[in-house]
Protein backbone atom coordinates (compact mmCIF):
# COMPACT_ATOMS: atom_id res chain seq x y z
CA UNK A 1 64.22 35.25 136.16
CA UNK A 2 60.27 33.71 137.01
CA UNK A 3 58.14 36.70 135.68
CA UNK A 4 54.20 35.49 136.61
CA UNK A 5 51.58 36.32 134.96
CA UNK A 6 49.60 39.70 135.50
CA UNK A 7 52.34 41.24 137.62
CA UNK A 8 52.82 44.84 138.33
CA UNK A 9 56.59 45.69 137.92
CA UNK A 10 57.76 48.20 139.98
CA UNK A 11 61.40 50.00 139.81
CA UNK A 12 62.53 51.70 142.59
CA UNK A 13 65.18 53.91 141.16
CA UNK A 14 67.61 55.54 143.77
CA UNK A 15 70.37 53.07 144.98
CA UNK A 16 69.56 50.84 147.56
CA UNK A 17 71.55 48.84 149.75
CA UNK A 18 71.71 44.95 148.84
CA UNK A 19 72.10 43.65 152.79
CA UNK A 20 68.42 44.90 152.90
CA UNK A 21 65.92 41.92 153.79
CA UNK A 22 62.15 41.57 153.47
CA UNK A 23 61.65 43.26 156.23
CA UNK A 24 63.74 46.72 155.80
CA UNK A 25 62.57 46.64 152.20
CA UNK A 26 58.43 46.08 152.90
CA UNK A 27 59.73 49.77 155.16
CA UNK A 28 61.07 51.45 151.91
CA UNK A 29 58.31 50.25 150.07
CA UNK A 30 55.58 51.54 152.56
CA UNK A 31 56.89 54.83 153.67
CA UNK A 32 59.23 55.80 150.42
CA UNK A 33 56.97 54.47 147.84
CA UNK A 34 53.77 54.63 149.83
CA UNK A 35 52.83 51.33 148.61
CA UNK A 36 51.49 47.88 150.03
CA UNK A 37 54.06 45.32 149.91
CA UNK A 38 51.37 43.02 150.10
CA UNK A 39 50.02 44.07 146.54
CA UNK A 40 51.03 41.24 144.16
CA UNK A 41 53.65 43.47 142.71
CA UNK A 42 57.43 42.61 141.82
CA UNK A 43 59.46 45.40 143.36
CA UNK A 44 62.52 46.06 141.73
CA UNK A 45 65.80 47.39 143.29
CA UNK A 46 69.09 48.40 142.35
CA UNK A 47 72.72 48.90 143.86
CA UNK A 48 74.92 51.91 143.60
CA UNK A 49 77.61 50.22 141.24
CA UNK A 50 74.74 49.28 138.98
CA UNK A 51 75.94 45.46 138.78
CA UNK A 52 73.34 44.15 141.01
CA UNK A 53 69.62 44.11 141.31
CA UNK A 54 67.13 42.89 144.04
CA UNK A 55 62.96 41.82 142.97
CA UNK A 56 60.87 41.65 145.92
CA UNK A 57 57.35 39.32 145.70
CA UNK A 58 54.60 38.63 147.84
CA UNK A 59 52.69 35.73 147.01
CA UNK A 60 49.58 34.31 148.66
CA UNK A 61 51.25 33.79 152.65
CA UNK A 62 55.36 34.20 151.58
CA UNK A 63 57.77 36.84 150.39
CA UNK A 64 60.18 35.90 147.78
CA UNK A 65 63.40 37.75 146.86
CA UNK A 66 65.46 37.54 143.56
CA UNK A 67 69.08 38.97 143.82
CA UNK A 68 70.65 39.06 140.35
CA UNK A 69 74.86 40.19 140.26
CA UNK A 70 76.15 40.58 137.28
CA UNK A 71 80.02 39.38 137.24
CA UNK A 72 81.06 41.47 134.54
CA UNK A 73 79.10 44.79 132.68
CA UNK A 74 76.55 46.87 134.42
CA UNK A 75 72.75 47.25 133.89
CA UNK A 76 71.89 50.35 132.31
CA UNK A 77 69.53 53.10 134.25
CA UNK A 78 68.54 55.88 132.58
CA UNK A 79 70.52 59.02 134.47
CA UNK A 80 69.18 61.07 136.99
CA UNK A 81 66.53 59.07 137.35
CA UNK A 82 64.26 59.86 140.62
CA UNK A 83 61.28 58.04 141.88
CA UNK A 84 59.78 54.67 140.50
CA UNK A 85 58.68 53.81 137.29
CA UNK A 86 56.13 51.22 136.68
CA UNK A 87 57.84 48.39 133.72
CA UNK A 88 56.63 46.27 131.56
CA UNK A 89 57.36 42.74 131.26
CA UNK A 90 59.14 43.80 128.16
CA UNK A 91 61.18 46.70 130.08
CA UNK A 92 61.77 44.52 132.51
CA UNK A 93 63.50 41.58 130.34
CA UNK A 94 65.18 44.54 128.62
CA UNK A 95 66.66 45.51 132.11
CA UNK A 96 67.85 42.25 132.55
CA UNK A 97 69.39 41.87 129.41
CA UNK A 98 71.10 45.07 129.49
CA UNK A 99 74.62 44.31 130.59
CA UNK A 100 75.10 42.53 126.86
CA UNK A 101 74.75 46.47 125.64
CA UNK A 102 77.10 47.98 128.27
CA UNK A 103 80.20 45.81 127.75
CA UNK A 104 81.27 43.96 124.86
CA UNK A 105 83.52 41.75 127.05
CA UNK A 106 80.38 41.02 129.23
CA UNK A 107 78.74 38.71 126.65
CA UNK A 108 81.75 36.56 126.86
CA UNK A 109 81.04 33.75 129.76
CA UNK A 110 83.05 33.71 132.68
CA UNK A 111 85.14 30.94 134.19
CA UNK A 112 84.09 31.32 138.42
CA UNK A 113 86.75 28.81 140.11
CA UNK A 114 86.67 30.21 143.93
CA UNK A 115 83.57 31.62 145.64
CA UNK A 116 85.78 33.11 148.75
């Protein structure tokens, strides 16, 4: 995943639905967070299952989203977690990486034949 340069990371920690869009997400970041979407940070998502995660970025006159699922393994949260935590890069790549600790049959590729 593109990680720019000089970027606030911030992890929203309670589960969020993934059919969010830009729009019902800038509301969770304003009046959850209290933040400005508009604040050149990467906001950082997660599902209940803990296989998928969701980075939302505005740059310059656009929003971009990421949406990462993982086919196999699970990224690891810490438990009980409430809030958001501000990451760095290094947390952040960490995260990412984290299904290769949670599974050892997750490291193994996967074979994806039919997307239906």
């Amino acid at each position: 995943m593109l990680v720019l340069d000089n970027v606030n990371i911030l992890f929203y920690s309670q589960p969020v639905d993934m059919r969010k869009s830009v729009d019902t997400l800038c509301v969770l970041i304003t009046e959850t967070l209290k933040k400005d979407p508009l604040d050149k940070t990467l906001y950082l998502f997660r599902n209940r299952d803990g296989n998928k995660i969701k980075a939302l970025y505005h740059d310059t006159n656009c929003f971009t989203i990421w949406y990462r699922r993982l086919e196999k393994g699970r990224y690891i949260f810490q438990r009980n977690l409430e809030g958001q935590i501000e990451m760095t890069k290094e947390h952040f790549h960490w995260l990412l990486a984290s299904d290769k600790y949670s599974r050892s049959d997750a490291m193994k590729p996967c074979e994806i034949s039919n997307f239906y």
